[in-house]
Protein backbone atom coordinates (compact mmCIF):
# COMPACT_ATOMS: atom_id res chain seq x y z
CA UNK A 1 123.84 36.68 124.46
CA UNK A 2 127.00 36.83 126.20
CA UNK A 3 128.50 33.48 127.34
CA UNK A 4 129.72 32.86 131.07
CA UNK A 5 133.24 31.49 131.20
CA UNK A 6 134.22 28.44 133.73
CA UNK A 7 137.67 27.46 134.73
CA UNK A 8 139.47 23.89 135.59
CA UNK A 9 142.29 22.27 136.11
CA UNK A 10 143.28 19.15 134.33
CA UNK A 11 146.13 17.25 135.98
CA UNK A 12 148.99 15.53 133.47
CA UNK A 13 151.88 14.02 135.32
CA UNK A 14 153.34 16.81 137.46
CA UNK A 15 151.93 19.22 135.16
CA UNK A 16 148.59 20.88 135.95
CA UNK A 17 147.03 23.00 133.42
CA UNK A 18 144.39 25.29 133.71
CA UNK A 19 141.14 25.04 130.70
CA UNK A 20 138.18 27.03 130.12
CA UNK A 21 134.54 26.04 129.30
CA UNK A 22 131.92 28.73 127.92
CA UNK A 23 128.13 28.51 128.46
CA UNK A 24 125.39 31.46 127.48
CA UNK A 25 123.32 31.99 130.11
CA UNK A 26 119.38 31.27 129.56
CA UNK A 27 118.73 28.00 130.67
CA UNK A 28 120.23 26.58 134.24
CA UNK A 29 121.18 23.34 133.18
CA UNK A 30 122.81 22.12 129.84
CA UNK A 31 122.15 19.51 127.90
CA UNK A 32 125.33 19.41 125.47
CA UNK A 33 128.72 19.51 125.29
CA UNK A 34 131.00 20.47 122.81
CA UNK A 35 134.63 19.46 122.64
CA UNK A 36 136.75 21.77 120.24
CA UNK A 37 140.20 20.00 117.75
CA UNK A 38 143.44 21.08 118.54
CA UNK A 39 144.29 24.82 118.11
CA UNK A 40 140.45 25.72 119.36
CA UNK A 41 141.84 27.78 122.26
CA UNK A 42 141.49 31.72 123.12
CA UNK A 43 138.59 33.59 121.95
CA UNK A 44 137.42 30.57 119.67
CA UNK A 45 135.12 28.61 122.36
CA UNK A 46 133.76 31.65 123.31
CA UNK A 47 132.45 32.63 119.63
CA UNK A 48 131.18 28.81 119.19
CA UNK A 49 129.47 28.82 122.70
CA UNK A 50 127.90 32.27 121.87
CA UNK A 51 127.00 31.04 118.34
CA UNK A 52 125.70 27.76 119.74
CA UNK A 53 123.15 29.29 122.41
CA UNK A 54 121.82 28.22 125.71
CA UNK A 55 122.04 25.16 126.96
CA UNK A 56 125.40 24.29 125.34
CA UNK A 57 129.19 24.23 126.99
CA UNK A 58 132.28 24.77 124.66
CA UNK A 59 135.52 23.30 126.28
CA UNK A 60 138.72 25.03 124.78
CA UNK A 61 140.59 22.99 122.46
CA UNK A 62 143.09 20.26 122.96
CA UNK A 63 146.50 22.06 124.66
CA UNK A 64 148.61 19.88 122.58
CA UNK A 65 151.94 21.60 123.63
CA UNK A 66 151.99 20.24 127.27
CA UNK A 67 152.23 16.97 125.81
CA UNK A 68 155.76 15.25 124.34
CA UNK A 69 155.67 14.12 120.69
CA UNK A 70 154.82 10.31 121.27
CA UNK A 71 152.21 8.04 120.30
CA UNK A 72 150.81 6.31 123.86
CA UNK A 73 151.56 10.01 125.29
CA UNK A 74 149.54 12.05 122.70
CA UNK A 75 146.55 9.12 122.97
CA UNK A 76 146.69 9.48 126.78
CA UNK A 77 147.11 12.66 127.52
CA UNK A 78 143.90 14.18 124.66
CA UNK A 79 141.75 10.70 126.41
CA UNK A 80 142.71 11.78 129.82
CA UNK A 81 142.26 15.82 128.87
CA UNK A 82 138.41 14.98 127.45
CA UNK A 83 137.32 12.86 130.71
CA UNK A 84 138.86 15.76 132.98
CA UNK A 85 136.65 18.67 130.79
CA UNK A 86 133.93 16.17 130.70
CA UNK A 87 133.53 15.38 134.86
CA UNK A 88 134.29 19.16 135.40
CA UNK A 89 131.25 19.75 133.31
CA UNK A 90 129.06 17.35 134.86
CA UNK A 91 130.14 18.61 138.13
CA UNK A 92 129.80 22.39 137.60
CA UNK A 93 126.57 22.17 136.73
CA UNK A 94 125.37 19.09 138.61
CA UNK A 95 124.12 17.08 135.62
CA UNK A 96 123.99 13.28 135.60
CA UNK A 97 123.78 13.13 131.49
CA UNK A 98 124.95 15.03 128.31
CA UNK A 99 124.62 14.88 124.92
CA UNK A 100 128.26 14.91 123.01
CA UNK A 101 129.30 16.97 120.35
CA UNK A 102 132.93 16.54 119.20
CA UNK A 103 134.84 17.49 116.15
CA UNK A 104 137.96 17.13 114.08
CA UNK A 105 140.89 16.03 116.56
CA UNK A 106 139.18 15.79 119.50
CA UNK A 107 136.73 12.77 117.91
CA UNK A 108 138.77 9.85 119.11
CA UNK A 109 139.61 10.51 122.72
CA UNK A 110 135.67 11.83 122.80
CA UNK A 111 135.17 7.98 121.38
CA UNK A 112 137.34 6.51 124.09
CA UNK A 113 135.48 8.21 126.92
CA UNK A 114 132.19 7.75 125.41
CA UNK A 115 133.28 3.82 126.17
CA UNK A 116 134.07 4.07 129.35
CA UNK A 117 131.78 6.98 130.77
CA UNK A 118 128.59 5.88 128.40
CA UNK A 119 126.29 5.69 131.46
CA UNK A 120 126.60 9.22 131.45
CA UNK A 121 126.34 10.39 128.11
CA UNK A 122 123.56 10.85 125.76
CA UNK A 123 123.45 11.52 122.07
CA UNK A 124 126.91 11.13 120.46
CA UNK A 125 127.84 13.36 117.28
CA UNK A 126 130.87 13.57 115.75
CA UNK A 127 131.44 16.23 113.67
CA UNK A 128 133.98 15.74 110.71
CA UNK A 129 135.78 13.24 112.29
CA UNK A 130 139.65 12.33 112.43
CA UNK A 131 140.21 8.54 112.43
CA UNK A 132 137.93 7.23 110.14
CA UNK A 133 139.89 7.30 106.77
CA UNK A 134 143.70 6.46 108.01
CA UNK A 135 144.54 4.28 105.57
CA UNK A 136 143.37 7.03 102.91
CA UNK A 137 146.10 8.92 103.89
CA UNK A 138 148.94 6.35 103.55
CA UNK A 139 150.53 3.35 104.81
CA UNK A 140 153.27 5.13 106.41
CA UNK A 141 154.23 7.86 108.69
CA UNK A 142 155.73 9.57 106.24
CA UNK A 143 152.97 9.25 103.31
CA UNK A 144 150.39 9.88 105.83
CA UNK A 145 152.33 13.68 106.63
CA UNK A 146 152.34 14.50 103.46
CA UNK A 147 148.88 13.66 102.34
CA UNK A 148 147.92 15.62 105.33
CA UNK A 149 150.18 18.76 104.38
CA UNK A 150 148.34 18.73 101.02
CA UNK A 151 144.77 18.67 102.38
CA UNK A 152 145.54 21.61 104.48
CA UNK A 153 146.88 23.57 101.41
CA UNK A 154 143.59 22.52 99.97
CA UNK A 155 141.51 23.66 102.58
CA UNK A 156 143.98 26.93 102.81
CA UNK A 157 142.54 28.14 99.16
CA UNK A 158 139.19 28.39 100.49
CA UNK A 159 139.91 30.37 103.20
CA UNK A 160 141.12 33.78 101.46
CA UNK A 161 137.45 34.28 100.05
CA UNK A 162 135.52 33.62 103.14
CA UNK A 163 137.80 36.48 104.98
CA UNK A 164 135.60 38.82 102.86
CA UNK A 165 132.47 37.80 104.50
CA UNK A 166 133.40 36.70 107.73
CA UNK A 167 136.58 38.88 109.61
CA UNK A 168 136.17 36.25 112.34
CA UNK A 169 138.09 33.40 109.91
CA UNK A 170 141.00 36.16 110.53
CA UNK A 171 140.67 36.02 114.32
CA UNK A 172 140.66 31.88 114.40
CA UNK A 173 143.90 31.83 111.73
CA UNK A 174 145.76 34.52 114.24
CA UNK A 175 144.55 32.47 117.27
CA UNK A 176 145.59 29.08 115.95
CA UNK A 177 149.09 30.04 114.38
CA UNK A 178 150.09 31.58 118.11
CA UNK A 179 148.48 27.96 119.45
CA UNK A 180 151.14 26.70 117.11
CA UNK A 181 153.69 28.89 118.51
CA UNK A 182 153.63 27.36 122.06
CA UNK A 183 154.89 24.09 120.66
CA UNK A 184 158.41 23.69 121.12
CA UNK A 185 159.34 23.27 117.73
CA UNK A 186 157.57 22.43 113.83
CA UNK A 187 159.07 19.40 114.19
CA UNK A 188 156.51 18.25 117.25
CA UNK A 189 154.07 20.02 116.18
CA UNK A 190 154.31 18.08 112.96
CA UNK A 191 154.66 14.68 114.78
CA UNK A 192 151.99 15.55 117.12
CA UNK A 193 149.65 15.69 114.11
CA UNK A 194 151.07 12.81 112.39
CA UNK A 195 150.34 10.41 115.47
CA UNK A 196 146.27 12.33 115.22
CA UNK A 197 145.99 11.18 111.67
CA UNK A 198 147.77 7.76 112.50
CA UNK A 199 145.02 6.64 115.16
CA UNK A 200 141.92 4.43 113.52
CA UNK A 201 138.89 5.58 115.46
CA UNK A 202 136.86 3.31 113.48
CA UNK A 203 136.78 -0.06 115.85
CA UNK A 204 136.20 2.42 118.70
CA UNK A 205 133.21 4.50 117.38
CA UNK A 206 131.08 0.86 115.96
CA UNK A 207 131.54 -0.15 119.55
CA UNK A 208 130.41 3.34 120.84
CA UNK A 209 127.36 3.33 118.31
CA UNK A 210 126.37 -0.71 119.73
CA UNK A 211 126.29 0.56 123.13
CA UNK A 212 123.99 3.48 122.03
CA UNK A 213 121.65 1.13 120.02
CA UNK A 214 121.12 -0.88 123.11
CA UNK A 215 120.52 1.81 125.12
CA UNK A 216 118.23 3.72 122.51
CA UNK A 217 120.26 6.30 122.07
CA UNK A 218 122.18 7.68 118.84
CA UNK A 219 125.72 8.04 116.82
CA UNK A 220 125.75 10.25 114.54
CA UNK A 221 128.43 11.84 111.97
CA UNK A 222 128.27 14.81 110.70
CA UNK A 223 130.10 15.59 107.35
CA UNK A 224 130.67 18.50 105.40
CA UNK A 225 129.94 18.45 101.64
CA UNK A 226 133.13 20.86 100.61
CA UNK A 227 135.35 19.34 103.23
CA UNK A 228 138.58 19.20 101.31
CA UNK A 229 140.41 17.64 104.72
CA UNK A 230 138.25 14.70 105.77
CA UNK A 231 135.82 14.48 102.11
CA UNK A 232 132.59 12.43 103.13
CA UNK A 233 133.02 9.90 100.18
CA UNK A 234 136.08 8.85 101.77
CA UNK A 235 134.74 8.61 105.67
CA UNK A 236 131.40 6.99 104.15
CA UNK A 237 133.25 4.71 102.39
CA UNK A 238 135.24 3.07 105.54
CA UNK A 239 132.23 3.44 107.72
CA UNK A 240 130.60 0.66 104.60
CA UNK A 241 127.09 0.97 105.83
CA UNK A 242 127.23 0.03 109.76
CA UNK A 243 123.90 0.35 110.52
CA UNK A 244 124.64 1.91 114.07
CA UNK A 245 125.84 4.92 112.72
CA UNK A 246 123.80 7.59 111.53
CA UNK A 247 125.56 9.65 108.75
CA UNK A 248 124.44 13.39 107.47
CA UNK A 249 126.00 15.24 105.25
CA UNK A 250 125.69 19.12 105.09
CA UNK A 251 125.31 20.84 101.67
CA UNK A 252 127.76 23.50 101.12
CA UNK A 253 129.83 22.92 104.01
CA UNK A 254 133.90 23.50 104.07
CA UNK A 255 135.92 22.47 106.84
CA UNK A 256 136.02 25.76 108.57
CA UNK A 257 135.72 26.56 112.24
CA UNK A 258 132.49 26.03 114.43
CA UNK A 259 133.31 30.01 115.71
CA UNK A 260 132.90 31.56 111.91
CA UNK A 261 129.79 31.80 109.62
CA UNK A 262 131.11 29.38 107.21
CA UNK A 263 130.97 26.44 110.36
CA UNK A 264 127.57 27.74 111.37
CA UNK A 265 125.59 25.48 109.06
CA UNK A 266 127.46 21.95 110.11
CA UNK A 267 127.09 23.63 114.22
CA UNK A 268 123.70 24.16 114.12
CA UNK A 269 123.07 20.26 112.36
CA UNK A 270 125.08 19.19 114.78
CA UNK A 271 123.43 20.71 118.13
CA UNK A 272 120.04 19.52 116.06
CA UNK A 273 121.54 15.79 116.06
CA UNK A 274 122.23 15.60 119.76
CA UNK A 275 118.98 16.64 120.80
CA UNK A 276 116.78 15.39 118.06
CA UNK A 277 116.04 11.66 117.46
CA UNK A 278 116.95 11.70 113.58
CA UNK A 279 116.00 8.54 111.42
């Protein structure tokens, strides 16, 4: 099933920059919404969308080049990039409500907007999210860069044997190292990240989950077993039982992309969540 592409503009500053957002055909209306991490651009969305079926729209990634290397301008401008995809959605296709689906990076400016636009969302699921283990990774810029560095060298060995049974993980490294190309230099890029791993989601997603609970609706994470980069033990940990939240873990799970077989298990869970009333 091939998946229909839609276009908008989100508007940053004097800047405007152009996004995509990928639905299959099959069903009018959707009901979900996916919002890719950082580096999720190019032919990415369009695999995810076309692996997630009908009745879902993938948003391209977070464009974090267009954006200067500074805390309150890397928090605005991913906030402010989410609620633009998100109206366009709702617009496009003329739908009051939608469940959410977001992952990795793009977890707590999803969380922000699921504050302030929560009469029109649905379901919430986050899908191995960024923000909820930031003191795991140090107490300092500095510490924090490094133990990120390391978990991606971690989750770099188990790449090179999934390339064997899925060519697509070849196609998402290509597409994300030219993503990293368009920054201006390794030196934002590397800040840009930094000030990702540096925001605590957690305050932000309990409030999020209260306002579901009242309105009988659901937050839910979504954690892979294998995840080398954000390990569940560590994000179940911080979470410390809140009630609100609903946490799954998926067996066998890495932290690989929604768009390649190996993400396919933690996708389909994750579509499952937003539609399904899990206990």
């Amino acid at each position: 099933m091939k998946p229909h592409r839609h276009t908008a503009t989100f508007t940053y500053g004097a800047q405007k920059i152009p996004f995509h957002f990928w639905m299959c055909e099959g069903r009018s209306k959707p009901d979900c919404v996916i919002f890719l991490g950082a580096g999720q651009v190019g032919v990415i969305p369009r695999w995810v969308a076309k692996a997630a079926g009908p009745g879902v729209v993938v948003i391209d990634g977070l464009p974090h080049w267009a954006v200067a290397p500074d805390v309150d301008a890397v928090t605005a401008f991913s906030t402010g990039y989410i609620a633009a995809a998100f109206a366009a959605v709702r617009k496009t296709f003329a739908v009051e409500t939608l469940h959410v689906i977001a992952e990795s990076q793009a977890v707590p400016a999803s969380i922000i907007v699921a504050r302030t636009a929560s009469e029109h969302i649905a379901n919430v699921v986050l899908v191995r999210p960024l923000g909820f283990s930031v003191q795991a990774f140090g107490t300092s810029e500095a510490m924090r860069l490094r133990a990120f560095r390391r978990r991606i060298l971690r989750t770099m060995v188990q790449l090179p044997q999934s390339f064997l049974h899925d060519r697509r993980n070849l196609g998402v490294l290509a597409t994300m190292v030219r993503a990293m190309l368009r920054e201006p230099n390794m030196q934002a890029l590397t800040k840009k990240y930094g000030i990702g791993i540096s925001y605590d989601a957690l305050e932000d997603c309990k409030a999020v989950a209260r306002l579901q609970a009242q309105k009988r609706r659901q937050c839910t994470i979504l954690l892979g077993a294998k995840d080398k980069m954000f390990p569940p033990e560590e994000v179940m940990r911080t979470l410390k039982g809140d009630d609100a939240i609903t946490v799954h873990v998926v067996p066998r799970t890495t932290h690989a992309s929604l768009a390649v077989r190996g993400g396919a298990a933690i996708l389909r869970a994750a579509i499952y969540a937003a539609r399904t009333k899990l206990s």
